[in-house]
PDB file of N, CA and C in Angstrom:
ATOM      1  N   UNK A   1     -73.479 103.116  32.750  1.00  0.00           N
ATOM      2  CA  UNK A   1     -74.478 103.757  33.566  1.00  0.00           C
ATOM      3  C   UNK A   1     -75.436 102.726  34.184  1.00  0.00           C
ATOM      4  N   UNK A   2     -76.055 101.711  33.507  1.00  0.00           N
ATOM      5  CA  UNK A   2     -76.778 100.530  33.577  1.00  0.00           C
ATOM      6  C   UNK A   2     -76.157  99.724  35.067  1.00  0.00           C
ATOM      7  N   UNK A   3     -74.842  99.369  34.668  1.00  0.00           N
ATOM      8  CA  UNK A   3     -74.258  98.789  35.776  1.00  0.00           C
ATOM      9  C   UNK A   3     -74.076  99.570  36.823  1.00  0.00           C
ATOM     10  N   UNK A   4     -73.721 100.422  37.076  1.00  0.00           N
ATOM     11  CA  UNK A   4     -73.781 101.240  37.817  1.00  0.00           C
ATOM     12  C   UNK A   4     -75.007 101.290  38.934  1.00  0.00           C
ATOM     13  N   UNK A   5     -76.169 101.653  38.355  1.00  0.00           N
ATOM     14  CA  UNK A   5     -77.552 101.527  39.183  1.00  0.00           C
ATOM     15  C   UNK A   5     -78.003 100.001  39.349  1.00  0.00           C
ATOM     16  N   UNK A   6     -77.679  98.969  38.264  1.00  0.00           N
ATOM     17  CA  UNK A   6     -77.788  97.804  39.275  1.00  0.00           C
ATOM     18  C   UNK A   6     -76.444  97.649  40.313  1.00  0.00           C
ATOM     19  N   UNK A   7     -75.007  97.467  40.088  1.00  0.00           N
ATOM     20  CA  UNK A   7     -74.326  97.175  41.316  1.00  0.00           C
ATOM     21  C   UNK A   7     -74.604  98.214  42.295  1.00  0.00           C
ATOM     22  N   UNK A   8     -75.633  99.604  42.270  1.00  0.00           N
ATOM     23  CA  UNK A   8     -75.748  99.946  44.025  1.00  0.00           C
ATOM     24  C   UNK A   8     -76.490  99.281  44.456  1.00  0.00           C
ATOM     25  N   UNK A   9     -77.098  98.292  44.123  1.00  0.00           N
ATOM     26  CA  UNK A   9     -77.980  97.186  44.991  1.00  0.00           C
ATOM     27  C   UNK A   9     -77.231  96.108  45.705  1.00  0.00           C
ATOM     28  N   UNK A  10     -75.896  96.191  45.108  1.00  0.00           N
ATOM     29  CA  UNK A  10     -75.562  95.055  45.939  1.00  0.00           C
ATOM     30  C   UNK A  10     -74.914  94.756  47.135  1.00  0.00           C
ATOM     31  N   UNK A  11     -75.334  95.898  47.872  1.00  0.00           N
ATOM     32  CA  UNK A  11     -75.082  95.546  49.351  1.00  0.00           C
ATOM     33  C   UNK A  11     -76.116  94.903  50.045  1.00  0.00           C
ATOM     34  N   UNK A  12     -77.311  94.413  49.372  1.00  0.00           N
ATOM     35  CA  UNK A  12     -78.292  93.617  49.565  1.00  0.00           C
ATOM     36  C   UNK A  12     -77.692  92.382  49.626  1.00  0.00           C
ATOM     37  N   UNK A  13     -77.729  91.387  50.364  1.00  0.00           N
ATOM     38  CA  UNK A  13     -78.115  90.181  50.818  1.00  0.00           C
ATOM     39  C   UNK A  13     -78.735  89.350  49.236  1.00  0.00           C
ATOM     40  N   UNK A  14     -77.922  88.570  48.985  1.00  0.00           N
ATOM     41  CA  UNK A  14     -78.983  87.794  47.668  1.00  0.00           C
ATOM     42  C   UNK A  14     -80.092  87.590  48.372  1.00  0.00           C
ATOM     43  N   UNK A  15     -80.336  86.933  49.451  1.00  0.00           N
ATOM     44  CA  UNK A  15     -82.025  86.747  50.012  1.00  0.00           C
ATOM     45  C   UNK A  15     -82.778  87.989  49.887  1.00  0.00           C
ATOM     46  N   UNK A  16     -82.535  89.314  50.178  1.00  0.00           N
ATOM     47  CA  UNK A  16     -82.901  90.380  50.075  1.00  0.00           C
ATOM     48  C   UNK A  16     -83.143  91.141  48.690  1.00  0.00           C
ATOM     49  N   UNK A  17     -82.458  90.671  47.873  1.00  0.00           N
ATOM     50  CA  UNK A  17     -81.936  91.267  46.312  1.00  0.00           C
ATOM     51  C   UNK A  17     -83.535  89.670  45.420  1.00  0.00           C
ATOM     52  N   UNK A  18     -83.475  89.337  46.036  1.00  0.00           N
ATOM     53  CA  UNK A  18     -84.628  87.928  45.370  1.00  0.00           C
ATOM     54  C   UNK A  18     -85.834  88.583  45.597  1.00  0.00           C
ATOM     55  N   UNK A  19     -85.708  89.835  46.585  1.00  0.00           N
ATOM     56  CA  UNK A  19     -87.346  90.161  47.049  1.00  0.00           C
ATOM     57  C   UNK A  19     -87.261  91.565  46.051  1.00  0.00           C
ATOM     58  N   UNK A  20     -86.430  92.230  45.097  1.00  0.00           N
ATOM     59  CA  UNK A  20     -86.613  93.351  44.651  1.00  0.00           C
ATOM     60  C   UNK A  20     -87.319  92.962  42.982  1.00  0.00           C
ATOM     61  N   UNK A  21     -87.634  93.990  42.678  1.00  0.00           N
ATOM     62  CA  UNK A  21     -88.133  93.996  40.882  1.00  0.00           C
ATOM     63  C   UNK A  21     -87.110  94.936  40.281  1.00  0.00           C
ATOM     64  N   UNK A  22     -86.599  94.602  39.470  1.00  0.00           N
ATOM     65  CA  UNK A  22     -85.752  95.710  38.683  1.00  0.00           C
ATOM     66  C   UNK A  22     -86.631  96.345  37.519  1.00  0.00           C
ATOM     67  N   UNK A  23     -86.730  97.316  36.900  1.00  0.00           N
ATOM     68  CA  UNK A  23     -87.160  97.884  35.743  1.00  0.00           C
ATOM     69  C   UNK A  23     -86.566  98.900  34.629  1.00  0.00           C
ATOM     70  N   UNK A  24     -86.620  98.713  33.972  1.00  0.00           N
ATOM     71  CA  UNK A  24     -85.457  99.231  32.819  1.00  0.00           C
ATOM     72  C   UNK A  24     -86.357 100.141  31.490  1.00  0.00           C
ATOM     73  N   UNK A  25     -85.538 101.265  31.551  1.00  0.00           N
ATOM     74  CA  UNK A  25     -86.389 101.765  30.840  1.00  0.00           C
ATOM     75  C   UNK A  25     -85.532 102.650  29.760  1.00  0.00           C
ATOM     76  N   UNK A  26     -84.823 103.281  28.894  1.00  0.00           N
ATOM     77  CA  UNK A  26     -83.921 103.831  28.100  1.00  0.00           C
ATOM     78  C   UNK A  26     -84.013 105.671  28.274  1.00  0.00           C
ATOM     79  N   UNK A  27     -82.715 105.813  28.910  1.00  0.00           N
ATOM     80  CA  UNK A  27     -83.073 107.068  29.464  1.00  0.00           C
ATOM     81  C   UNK A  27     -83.624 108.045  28.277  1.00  0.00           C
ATOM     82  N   UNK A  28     -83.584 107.913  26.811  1.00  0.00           N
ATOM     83  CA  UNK A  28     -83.941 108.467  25.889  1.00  0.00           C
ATOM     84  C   UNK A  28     -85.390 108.239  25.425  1.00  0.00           C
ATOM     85  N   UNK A  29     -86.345 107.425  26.109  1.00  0.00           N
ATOM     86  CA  UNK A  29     -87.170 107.020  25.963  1.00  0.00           C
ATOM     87  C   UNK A  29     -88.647 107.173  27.129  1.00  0.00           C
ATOM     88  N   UNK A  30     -87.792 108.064  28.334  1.00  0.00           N
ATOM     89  CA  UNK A  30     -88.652 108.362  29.648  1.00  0.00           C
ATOM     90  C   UNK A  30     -89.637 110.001  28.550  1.00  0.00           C
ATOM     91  N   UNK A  31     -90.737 109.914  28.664  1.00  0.00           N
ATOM     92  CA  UNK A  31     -91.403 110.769  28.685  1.00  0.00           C
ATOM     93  C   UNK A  31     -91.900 111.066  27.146  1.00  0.00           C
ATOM     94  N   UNK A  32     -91.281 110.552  26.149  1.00  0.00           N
ATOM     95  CA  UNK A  32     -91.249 110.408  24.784  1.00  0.00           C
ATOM     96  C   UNK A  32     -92.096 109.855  24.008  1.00  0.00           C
ATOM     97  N   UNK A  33     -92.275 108.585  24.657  1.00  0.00           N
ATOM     98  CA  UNK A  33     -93.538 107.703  23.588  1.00  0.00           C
ATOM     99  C   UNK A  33     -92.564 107.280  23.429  1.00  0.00           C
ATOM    100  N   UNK A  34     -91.266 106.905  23.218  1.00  0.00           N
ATOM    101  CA  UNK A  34     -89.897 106.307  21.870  1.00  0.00           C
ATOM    102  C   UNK A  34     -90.301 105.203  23.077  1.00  0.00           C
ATOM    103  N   UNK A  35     -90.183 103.521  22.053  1.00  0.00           N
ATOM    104  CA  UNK A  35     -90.379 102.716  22.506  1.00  0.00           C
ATOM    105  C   UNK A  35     -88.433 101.689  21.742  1.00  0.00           C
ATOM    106  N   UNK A  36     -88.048 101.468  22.569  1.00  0.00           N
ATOM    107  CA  UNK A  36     -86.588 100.657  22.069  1.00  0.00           C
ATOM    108  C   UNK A  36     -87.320  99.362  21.344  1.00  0.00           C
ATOM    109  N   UNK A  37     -87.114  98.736  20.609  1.00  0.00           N
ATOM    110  CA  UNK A  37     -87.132  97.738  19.993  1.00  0.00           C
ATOM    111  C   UNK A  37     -87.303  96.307  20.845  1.00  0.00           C
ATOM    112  N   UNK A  38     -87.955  95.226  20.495  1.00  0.00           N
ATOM    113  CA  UNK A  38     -88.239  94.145  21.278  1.00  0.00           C
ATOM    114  C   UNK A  38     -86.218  93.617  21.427  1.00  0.00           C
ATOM    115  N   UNK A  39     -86.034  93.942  20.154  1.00  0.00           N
ATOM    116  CA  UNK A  39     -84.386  93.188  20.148  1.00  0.00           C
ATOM    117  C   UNK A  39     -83.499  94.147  21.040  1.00  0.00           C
ATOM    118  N   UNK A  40     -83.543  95.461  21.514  1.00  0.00           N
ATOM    119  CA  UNK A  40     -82.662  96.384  21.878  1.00  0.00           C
ATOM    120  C   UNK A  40     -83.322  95.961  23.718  1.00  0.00           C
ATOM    121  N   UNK A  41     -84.767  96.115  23.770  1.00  0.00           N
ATOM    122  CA  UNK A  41     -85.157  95.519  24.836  1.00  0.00           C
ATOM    123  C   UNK A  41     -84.312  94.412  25.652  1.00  0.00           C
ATOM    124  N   UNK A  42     -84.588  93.142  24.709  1.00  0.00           N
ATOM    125  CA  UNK A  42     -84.016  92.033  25.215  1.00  0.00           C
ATOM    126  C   UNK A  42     -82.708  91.777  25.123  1.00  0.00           C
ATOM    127  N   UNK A  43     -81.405  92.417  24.727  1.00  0.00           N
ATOM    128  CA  UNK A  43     -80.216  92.932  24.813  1.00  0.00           C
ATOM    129  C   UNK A  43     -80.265  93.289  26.049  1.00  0.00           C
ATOM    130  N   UNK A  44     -80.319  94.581  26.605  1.00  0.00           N
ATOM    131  CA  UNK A  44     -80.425  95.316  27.766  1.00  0.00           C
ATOM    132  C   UNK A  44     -80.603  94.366  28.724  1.00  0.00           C
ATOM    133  N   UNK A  45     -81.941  93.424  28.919  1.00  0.00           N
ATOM    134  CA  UNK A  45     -82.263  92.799  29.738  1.00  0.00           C
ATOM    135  C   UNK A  45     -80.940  91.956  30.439  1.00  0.00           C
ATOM    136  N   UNK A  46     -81.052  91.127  29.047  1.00  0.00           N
ATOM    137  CA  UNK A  46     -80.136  89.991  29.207  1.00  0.00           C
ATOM    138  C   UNK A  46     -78.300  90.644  29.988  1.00  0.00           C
ATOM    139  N   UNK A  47     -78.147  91.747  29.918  1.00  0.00           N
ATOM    140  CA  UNK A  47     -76.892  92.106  30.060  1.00  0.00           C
ATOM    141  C   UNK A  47     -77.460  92.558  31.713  1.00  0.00           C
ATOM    142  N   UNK A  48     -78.141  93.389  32.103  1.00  0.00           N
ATOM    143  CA  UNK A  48     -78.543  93.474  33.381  1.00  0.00           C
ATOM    144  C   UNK A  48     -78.819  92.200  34.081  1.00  0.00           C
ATOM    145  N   UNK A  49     -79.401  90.803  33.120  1.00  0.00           N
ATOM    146  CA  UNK A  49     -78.978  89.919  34.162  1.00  0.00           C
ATOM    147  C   UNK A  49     -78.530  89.032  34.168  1.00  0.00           C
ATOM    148  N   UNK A  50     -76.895  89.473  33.381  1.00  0.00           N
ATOM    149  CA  UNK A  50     -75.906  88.715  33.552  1.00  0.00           C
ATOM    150  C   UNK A  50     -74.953  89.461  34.722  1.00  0.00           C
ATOM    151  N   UNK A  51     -75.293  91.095  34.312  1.00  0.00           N
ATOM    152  CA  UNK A  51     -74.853  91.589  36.116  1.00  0.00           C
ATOM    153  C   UNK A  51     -75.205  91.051  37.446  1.00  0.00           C
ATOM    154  N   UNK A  52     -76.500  90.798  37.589  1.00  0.00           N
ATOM    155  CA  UNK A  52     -77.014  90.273  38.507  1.00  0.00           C
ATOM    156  C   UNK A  52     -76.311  88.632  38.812  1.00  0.00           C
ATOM    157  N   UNK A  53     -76.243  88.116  37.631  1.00  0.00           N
ATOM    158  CA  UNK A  53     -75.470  86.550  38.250  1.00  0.00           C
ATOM    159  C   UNK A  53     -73.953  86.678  38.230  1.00  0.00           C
ATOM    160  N   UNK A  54     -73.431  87.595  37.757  1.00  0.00           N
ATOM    161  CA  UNK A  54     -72.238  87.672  38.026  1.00  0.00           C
ATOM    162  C   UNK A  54     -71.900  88.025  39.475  1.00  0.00           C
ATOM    163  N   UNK A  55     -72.693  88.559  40.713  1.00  0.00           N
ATOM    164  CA  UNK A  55     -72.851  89.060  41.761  1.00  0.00           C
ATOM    165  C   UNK A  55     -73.370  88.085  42.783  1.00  0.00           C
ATOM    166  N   UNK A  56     -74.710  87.407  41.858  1.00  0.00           N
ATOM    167  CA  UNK A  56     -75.747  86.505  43.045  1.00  0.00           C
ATOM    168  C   UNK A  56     -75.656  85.548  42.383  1.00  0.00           C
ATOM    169  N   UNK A  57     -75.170  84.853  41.637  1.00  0.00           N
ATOM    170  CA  UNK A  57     -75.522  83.146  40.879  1.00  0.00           C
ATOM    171  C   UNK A  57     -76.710  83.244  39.913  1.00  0.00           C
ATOM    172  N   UNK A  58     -76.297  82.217  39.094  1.00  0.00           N
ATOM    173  CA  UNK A  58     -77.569  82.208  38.213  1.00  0.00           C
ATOM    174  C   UNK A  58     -78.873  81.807  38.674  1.00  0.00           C
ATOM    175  N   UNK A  59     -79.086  80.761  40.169  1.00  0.00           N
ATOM    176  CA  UNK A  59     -80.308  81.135  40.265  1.00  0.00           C
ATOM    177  C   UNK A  59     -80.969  82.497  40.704  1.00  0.00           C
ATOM    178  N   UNK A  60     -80.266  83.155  41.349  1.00  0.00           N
ATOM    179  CA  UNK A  60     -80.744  84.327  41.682  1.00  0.00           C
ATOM    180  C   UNK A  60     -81.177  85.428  40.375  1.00  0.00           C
ATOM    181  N   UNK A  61     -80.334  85.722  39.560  1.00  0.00           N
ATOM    182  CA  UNK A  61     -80.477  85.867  38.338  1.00  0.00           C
ATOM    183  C   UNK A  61     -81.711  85.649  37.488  1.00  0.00           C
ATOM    184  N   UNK A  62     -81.590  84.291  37.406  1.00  0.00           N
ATOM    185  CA  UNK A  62     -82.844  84.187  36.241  1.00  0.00           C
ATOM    186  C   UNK A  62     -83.937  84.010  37.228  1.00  0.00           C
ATOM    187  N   UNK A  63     -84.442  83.781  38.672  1.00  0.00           N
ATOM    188  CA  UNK A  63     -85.866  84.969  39.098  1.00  0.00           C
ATOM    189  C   UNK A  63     -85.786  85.791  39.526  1.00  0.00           C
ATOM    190  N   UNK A  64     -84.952  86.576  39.290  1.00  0.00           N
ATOM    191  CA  UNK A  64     -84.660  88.635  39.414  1.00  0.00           C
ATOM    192  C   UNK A  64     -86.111  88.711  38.052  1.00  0.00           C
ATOM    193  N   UNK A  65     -86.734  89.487  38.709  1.00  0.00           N
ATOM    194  CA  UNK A  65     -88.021  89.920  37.510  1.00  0.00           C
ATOM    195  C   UNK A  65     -87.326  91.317  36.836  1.00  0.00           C
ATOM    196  N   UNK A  66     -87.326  91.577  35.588  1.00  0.00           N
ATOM    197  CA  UNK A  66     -86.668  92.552  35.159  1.00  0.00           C
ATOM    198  C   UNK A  66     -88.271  93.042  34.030  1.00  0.00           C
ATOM    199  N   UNK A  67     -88.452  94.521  34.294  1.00  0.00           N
ATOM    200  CA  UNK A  67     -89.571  94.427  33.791  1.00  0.00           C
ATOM    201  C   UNK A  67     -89.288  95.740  32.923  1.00  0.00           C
ATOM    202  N   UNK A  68     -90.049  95.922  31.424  1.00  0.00           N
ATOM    203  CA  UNK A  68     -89.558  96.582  30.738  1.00  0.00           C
ATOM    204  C   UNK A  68     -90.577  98.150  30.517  1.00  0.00           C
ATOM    205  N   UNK A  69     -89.734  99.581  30.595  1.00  0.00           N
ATOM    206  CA  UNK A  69     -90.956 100.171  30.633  1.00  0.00           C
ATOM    207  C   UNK A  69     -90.589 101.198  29.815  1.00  0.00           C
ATOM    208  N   UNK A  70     -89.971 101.155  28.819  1.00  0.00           N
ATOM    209  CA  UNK A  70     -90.019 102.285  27.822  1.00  0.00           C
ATOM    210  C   UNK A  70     -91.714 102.637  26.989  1.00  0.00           C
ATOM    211  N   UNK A  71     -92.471 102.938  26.987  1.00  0.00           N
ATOM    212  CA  UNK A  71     -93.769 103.039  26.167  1.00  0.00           C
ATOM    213  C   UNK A  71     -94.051 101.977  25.792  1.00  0.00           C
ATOM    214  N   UNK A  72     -94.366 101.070  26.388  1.00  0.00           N
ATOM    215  CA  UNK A  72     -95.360  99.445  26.247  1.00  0.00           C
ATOM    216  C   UNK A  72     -96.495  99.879  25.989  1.00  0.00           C
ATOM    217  N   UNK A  73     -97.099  99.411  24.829  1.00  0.00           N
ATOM    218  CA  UNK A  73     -98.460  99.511  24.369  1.00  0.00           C
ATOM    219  C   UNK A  73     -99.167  98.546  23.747  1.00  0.00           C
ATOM    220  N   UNK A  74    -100.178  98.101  23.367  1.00  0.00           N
ATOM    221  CA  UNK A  74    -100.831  97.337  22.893  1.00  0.00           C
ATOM    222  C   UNK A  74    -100.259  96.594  21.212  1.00  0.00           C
ATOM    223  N   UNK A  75     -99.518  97.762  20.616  1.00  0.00           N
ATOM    224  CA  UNK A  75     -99.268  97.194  19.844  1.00  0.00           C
ATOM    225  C   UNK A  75     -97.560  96.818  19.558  1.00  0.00           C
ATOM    226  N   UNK A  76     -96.977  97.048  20.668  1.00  0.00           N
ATOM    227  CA  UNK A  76     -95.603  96.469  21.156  1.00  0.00           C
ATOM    228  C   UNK A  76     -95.516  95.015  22.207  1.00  0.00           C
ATOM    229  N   UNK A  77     -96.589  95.354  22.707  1.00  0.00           N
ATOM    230  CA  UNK A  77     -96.660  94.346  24.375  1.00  0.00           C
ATOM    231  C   UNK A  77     -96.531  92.773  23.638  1.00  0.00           C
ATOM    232  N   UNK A  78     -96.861  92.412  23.394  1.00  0.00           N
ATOM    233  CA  UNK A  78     -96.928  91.302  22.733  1.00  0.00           C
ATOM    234  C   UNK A  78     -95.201  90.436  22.082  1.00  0.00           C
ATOM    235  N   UNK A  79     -94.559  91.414  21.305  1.00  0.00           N
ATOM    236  CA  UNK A  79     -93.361  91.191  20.778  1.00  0.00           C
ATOM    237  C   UNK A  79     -92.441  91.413  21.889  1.00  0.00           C
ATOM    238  N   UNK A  80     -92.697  92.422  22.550  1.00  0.00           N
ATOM    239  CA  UNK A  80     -91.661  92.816  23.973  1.00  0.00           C
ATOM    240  C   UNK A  80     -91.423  91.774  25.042  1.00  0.00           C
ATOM    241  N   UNK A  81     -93.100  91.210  25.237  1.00  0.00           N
ATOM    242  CA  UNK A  81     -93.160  90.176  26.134  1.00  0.00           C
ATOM    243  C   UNK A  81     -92.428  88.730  26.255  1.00  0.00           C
ATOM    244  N   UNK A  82     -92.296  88.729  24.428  1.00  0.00           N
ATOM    245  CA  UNK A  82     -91.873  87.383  24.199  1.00  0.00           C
ATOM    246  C   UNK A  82     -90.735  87.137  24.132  1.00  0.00           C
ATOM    247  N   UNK A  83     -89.358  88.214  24.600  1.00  0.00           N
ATOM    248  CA  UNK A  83     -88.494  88.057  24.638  1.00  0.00           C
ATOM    249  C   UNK A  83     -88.085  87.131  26.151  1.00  0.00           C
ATOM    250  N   UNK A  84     -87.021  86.595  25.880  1.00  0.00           N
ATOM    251  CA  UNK A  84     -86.738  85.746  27.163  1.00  0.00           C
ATOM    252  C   UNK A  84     -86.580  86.413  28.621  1.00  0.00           C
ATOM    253  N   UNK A  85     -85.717  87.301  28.344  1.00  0.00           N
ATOM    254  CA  UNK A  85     -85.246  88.278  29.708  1.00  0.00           C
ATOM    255  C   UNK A  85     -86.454  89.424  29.845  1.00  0.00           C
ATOM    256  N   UNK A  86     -87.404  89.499  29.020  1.00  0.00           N
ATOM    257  CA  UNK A  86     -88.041  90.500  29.413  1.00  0.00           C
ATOM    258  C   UNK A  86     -89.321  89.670  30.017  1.00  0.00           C
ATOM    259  N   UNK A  87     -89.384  90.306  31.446  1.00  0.00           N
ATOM    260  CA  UNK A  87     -90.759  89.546  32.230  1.00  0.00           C
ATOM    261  C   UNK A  87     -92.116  90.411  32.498  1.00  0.00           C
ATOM    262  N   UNK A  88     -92.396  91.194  31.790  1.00  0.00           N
ATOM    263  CA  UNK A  88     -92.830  91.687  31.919  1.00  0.00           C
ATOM    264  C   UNK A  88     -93.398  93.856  31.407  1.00  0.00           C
ATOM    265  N   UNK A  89     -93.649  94.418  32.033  1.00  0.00           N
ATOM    266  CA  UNK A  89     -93.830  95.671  31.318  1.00  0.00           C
ATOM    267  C   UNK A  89     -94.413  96.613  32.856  1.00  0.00           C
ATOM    268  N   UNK A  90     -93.658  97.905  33.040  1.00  0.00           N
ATOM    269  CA  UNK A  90     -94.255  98.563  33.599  1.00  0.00           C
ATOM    270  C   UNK A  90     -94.778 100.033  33.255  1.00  0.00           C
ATOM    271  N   UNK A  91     -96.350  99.467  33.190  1.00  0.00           N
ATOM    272  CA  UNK A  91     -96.936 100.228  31.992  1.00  0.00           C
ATOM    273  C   UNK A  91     -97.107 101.545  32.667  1.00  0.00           C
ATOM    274  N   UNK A  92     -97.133 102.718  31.648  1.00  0.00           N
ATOM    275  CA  UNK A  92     -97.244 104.390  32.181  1.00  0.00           C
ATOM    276  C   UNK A  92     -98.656 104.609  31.727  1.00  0.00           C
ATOM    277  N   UNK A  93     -98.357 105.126  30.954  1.00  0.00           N
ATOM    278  CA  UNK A  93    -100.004 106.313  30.235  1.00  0.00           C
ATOM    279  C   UNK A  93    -100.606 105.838  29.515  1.00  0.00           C
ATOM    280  N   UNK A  94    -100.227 104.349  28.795  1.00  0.00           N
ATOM    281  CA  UNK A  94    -101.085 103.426  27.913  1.00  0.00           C
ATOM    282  C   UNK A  94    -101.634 102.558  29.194  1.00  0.00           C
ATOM    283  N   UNK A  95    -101.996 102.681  30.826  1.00  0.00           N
ATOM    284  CA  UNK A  95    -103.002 101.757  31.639  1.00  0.00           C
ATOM    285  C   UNK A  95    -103.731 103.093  31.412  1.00  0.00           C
ATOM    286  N   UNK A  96    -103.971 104.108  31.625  1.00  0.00           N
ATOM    287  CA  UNK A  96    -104.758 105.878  31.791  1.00  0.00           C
ATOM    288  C   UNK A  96    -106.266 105.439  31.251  1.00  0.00           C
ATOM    289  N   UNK A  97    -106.018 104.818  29.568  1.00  0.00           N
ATOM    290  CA  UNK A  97    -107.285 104.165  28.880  1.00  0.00           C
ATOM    291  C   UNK A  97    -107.422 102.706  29.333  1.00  0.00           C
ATOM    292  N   UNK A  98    -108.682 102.486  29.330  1.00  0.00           N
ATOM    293  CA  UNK A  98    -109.052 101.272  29.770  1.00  0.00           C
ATOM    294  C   UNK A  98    -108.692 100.143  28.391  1.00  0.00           C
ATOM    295  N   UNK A  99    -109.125 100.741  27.499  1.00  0.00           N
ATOM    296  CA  UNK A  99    -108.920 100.074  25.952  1.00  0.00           C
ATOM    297  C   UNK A  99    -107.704  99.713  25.555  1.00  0.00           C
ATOM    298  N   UNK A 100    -106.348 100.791  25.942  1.00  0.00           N
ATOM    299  CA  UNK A 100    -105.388 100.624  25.991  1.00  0.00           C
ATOM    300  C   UNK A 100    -104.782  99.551  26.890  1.00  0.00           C
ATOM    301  N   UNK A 101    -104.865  99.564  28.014  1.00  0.00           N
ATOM    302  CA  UNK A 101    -104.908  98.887  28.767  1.00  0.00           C
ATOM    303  C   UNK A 101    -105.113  97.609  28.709  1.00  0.00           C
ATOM    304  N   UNK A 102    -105.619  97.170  28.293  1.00  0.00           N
ATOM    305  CA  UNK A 102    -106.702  95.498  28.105  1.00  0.00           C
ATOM    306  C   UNK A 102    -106.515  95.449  26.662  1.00  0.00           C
ATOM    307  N   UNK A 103    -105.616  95.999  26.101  1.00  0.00           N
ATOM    308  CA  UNK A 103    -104.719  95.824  24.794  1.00  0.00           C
ATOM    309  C   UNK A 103    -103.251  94.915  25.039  1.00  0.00           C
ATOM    310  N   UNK A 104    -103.054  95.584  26.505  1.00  0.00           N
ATOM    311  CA  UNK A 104    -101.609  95.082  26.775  1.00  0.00           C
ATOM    312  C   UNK A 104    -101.777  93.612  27.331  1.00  0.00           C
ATOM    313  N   UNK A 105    -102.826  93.652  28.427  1.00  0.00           N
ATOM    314  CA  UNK A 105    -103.299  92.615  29.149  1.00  0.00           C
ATOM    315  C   UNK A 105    -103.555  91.173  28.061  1.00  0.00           C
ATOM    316  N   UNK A 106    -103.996  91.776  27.157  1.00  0.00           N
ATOM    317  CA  UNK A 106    -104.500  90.647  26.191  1.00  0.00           C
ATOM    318  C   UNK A 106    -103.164  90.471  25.250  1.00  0.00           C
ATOM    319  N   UNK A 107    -102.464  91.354  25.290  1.00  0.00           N
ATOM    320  CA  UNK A 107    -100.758  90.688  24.372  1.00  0.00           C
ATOM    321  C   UNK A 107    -100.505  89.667  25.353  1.00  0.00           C
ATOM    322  N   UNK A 108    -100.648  89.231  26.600  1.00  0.00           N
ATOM    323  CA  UNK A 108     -99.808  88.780  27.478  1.00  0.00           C
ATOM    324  C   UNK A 108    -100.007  87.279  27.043  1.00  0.00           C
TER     325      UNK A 108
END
């Protein structure tokens, strides 16, 4: 399924595909709070962007930003972040609080 929604991107132009953000999120995990694991995280990642260089080369690949958004919170952001393939977090209802928020900011 994964591959799937990244290869419909690739009728993009690698120059064009360098200007997108990908974000990944576990379809069991949209709306839930269920947060996947920093290790199940960075699995996922890493396999989405080995799709990506299997298509565009590894430089294209490793600055594809792949950003992770199953329920990132203050007290995940930190371990999530530090995985290699994961660049990031696209945060939902934990930015809503400011406290929350500047929980994540400060894992970074």
């Amino acid at each position: 399924m994964v591959n799937g929604q990244v290869e419909a991107l690739f009728d993009l132009s690698a120059e064009d595909f360098g200007k997108i953000i990908i974000a990944y999120e576990p379809v069991w995990a949209i709306g839930t709070g269920k947060t996947a694991t920093a290790e199940q995280a960075q699995d996922m990642h890493a396999h989405i962007r080995k799709v990506v260089e299997e298509k565009y080369g590894k430089a294209v690949a490793e600055d594809t930003s792949i950003l992770y958004g199953g329920s990132c919170k203050p007290s995940n952001a930190k371990e999530l972040f530090a995985k290699p393939d994961v660049d990031g977090g696209l945060i939902g209802g934990a930015a809503l609080e400011a406290e929350s928020f500047l929980g994540i900011i400060e894992a970074c």
